[in-house]
C-alpha atoms as a PDB file:
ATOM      1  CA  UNK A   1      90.981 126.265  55.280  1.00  0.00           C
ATOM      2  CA  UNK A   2      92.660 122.876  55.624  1.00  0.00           C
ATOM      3  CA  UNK A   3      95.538 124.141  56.832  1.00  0.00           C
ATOM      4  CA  UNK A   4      93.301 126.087  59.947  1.00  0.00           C
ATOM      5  CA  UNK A   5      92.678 122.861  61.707  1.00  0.00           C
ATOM      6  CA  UNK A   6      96.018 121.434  62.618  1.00  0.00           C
ATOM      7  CA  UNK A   7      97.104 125.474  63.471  1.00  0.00           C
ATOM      8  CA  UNK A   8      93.886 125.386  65.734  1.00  0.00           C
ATOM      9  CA  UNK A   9      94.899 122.137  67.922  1.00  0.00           C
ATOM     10  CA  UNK A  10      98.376 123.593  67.888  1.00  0.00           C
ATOM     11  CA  UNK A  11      96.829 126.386  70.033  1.00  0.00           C
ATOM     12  CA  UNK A  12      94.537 124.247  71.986  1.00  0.00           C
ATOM     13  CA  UNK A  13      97.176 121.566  72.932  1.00  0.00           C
ATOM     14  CA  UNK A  14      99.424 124.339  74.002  1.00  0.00           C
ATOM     15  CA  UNK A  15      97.268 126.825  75.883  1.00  0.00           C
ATOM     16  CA  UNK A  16      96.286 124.394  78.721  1.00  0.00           C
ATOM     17  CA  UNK A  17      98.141 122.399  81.143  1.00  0.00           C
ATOM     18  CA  UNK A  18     101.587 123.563  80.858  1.00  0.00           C
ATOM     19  CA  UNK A  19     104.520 122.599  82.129  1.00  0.00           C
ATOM     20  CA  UNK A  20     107.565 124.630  83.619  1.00  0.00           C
ATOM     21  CA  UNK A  21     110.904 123.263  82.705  1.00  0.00           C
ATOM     22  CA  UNK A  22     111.907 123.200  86.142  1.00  0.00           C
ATOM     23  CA  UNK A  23     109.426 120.765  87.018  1.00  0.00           C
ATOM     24  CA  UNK A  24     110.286 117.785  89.035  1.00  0.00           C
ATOM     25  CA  UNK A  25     110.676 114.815  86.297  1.00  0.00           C
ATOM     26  CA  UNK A  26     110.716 111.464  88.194  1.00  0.00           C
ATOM     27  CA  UNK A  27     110.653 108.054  87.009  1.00  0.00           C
ATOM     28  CA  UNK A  28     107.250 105.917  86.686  1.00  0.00           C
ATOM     29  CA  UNK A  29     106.626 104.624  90.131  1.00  0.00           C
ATOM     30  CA  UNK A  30     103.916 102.276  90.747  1.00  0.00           C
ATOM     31  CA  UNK A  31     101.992 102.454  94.324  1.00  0.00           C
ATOM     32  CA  UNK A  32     104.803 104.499  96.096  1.00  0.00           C
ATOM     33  CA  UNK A  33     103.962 104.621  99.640  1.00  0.00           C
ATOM     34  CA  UNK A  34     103.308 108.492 101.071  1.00  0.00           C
ATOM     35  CA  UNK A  35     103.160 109.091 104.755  1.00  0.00           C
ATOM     36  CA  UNK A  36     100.481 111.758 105.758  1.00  0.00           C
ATOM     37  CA  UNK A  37     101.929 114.930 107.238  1.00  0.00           C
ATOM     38  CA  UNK A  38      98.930 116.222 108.639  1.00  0.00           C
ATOM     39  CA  UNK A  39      96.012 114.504 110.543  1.00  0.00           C
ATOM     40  CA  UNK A  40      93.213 112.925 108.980  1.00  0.00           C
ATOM     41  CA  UNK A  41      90.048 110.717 109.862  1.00  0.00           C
ATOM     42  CA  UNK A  42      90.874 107.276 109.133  1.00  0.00           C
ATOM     43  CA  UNK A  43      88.237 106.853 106.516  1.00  0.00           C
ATOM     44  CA  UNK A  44      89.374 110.387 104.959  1.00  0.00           C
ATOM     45  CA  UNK A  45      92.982 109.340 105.102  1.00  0.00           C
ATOM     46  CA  UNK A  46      92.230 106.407 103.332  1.00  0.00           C
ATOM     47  CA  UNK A  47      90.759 107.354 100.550  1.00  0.00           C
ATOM     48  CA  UNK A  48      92.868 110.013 100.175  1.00  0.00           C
ATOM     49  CA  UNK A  49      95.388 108.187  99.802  1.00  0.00           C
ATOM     50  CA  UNK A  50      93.471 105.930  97.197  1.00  0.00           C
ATOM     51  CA  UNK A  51      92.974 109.098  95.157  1.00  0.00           C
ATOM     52  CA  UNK A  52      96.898 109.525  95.670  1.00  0.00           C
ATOM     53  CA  UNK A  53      98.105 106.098  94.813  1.00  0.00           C
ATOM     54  CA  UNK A  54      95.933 106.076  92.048  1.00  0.00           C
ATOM     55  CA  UNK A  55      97.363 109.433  90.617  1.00  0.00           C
ATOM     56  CA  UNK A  56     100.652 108.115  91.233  1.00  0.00           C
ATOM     57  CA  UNK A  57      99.923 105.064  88.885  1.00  0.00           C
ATOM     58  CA  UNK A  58      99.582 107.273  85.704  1.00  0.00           C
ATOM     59  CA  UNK A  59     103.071 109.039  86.096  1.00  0.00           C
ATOM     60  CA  UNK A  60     104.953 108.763  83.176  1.00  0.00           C
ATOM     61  CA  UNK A  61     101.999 108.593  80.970  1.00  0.00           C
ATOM     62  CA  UNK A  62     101.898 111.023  77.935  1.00  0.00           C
ATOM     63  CA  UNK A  63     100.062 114.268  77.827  1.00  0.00           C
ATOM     64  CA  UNK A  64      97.041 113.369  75.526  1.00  0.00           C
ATOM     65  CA  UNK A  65      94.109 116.444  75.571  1.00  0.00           C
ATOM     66  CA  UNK A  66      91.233 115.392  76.879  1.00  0.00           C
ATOM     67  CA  UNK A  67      92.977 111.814  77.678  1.00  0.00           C
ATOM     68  CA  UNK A  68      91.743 109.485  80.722  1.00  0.00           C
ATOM     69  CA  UNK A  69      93.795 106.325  80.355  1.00  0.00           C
ATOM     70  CA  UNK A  70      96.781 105.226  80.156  1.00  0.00           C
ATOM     71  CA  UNK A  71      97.548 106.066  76.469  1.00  0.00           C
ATOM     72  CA  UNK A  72      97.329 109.730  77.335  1.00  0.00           C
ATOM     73  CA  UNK A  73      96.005 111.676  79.602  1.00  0.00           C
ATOM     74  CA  UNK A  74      95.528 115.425  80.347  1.00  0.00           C
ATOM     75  CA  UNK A  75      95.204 117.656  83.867  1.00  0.00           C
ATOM     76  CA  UNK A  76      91.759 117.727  84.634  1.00  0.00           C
ATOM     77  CA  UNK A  77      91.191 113.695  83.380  1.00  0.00           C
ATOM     78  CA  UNK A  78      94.312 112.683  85.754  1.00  0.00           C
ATOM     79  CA  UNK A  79      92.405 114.164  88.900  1.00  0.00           C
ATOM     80  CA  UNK A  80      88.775 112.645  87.203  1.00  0.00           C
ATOM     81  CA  UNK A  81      90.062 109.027  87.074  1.00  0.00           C
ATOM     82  CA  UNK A  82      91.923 109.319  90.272  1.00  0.00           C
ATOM     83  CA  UNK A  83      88.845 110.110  92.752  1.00  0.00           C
ATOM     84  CA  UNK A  84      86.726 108.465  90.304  1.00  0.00           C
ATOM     85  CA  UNK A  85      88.112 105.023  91.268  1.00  0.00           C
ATOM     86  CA  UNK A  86      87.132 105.922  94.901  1.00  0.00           C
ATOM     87  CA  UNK A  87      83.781 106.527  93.508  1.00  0.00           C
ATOM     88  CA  UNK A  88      83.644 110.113  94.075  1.00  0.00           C
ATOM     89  CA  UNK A  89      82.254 112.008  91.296  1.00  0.00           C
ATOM     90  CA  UNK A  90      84.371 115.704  90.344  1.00  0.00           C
ATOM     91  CA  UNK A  91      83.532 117.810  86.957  1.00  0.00           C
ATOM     92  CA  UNK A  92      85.648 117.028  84.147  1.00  0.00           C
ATOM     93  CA  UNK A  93      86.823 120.463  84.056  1.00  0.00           C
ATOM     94  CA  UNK A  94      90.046 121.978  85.806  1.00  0.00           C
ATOM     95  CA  UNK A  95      87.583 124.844  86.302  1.00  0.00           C
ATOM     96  CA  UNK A  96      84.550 123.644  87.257  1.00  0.00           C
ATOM     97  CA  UNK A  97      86.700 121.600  89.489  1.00  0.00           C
ATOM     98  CA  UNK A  98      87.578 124.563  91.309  1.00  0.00           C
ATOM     99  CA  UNK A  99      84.580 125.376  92.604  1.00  0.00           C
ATOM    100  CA  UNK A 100      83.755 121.542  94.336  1.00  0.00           C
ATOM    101  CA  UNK A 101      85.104 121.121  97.607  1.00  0.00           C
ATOM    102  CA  UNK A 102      86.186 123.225 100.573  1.00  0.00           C
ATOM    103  CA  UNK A 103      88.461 126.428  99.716  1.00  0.00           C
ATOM    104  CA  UNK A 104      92.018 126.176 101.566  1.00  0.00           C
ATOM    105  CA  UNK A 105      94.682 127.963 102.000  1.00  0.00           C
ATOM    106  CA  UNK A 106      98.188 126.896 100.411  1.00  0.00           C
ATOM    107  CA  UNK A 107      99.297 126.344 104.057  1.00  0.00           C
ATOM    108  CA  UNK A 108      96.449 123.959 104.881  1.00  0.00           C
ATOM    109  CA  UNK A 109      96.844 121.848 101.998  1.00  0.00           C
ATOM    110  CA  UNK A 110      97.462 117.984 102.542  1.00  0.00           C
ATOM    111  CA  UNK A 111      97.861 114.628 100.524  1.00  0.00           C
ATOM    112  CA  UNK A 112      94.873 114.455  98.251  1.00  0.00           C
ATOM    113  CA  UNK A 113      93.948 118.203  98.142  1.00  0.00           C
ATOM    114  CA  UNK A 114      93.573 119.708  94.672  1.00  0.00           C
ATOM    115  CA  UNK A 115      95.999 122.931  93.531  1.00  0.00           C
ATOM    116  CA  UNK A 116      94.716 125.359  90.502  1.00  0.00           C
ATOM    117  CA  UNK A 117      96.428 127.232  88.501  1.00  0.00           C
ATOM    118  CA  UNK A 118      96.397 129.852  85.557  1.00  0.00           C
ATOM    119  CA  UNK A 119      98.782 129.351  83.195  1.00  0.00           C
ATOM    120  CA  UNK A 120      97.366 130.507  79.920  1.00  0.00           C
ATOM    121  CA  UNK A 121      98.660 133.810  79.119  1.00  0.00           C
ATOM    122  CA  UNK A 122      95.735 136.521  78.282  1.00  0.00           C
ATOM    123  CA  UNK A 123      92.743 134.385  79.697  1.00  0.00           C
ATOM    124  CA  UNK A 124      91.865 134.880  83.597  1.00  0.00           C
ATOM    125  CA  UNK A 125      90.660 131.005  83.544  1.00  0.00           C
ATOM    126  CA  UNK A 126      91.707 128.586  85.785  1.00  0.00           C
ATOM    127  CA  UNK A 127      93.111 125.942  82.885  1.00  0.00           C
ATOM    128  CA  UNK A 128      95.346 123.733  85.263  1.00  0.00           C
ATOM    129  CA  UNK A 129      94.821 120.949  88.275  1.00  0.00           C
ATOM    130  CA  UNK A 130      97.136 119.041  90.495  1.00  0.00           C
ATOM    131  CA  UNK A 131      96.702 116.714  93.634  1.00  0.00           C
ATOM    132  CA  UNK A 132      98.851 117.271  96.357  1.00  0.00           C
ATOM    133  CA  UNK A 133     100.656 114.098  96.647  1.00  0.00           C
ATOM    134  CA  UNK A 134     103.364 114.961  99.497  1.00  0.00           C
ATOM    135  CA  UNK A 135     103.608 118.022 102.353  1.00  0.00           C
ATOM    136  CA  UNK A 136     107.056 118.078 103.933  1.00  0.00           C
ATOM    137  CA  UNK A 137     107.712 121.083 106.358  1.00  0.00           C
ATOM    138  CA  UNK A 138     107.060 123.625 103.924  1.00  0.00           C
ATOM    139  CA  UNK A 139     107.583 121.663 100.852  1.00  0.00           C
ATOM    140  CA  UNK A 140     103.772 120.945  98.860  1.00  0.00           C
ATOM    141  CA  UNK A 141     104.749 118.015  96.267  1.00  0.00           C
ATOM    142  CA  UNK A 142     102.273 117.635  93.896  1.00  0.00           C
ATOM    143  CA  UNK A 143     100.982 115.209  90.682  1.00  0.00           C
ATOM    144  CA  UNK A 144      99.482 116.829  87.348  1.00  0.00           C
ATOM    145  CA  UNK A 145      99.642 116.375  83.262  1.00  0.00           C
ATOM    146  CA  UNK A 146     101.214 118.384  81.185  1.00  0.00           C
ATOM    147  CA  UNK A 147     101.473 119.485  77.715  1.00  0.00           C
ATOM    148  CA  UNK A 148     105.545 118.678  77.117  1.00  0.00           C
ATOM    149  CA  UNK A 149     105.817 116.039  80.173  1.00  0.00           C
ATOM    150  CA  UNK A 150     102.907 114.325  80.735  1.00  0.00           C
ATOM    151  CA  UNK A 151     102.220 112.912  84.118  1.00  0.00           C
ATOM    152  CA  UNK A 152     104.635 114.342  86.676  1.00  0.00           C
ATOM    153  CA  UNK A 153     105.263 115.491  89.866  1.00  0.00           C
ATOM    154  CA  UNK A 154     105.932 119.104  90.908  1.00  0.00           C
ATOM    155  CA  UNK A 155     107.075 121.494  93.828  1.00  0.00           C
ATOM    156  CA  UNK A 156     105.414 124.537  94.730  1.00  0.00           C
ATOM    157  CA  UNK A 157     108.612 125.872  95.524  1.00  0.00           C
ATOM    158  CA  UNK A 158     109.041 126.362  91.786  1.00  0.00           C
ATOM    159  CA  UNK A 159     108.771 129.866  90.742  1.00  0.00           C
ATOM    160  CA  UNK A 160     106.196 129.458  87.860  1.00  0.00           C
ATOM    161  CA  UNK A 161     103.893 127.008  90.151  1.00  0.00           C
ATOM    162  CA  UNK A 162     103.920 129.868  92.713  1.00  0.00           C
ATOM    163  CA  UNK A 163     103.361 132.489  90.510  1.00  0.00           C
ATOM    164  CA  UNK A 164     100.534 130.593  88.366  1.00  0.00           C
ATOM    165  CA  UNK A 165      98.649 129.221  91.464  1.00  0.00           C
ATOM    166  CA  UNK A 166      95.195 130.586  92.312  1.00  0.00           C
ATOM    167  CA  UNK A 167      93.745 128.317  94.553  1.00  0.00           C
ATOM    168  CA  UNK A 168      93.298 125.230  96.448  1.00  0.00           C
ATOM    169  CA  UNK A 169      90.281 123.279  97.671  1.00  0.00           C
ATOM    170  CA  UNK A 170      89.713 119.992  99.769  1.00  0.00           C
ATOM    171  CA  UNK A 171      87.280 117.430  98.282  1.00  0.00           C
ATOM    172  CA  UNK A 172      87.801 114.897 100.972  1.00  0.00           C
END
């Protein structure tokens, strides 16, 4: 019996958030400027981009489930704290997330638009976030937490993100 705990937050740690090793690793850059590549209101632009900047703060922070700070921090808390500093109020769950907001399609994403994903094997869950930090032609950057990297950025161009996305909504 004491040996069923640390086997069950093996499982736990590891079954959400995951990372491909062909992610995107950068280094830890603090307020990097992002030009929008697709039209916005001022005042949605704006905080957009807050919710951006802010994301973009945390990278390089460890993965840490259920983490919202600096000392750690998981998917679903990364995109919490990031539109919670522009006072907008999301579910604390990558799944529940999924259902706030405007559905898109992955061509009408933008800077501050959230991606899902599925990346638990055997469970048709959504179990993964990431805001859209960067659209270039075709080319959807993108800022989430995961289990072996932390807080990094991504590219939908990589084979596993494609594959493991389900969805993406606008919140702003």
């Amino acid at each position: 019996m004491r040996h069923l705990a640390p086997i069950l937050l093996f499982i736990v740690l590891f079954s959400g958030c995951k990372s491909s090793r062909q992610s995107i690793v950068t280094t830890k850059k603090k307020a990097e400027r992002i030009s929008s590549s697709q039209p916005f209101k001022d005042s949605e632009n704006d905080r957009a981009m807050a919710v951006v900047q802010e994301a973009i703060n945390y990278e390089g922070v460890r993965y840490r489930y259920g983490g919202t700070s600096s000392k750690g921090m998981d998917c679903s808390g990364l995109i919490y704290v990031s539109f919670k500093k522009e006072n907008i109020d999301l579910p604390r769950i990558s799944d529940e997330m999924a259902r706030s907001g405007q559905p898109l399609q992955l061509d009408q994403v933008r800077e501050g638009d959230l991606l899902f994903f599925k990346t638990a094997k055997g469970k048709n869950k959504i179990n993964h976030v990431g805001l859209v930090t960067e659209r270039r032609d075709n080319t959807i950057i993108f800022i989430h937490s995961t289990t072996s990297r932390g807080v990094i950025r991504s590219s939908m161009d990589e084979s596993y993100w494609n594959r493991a996305f389900i969805a993406a909504r606008r919140i702003l």
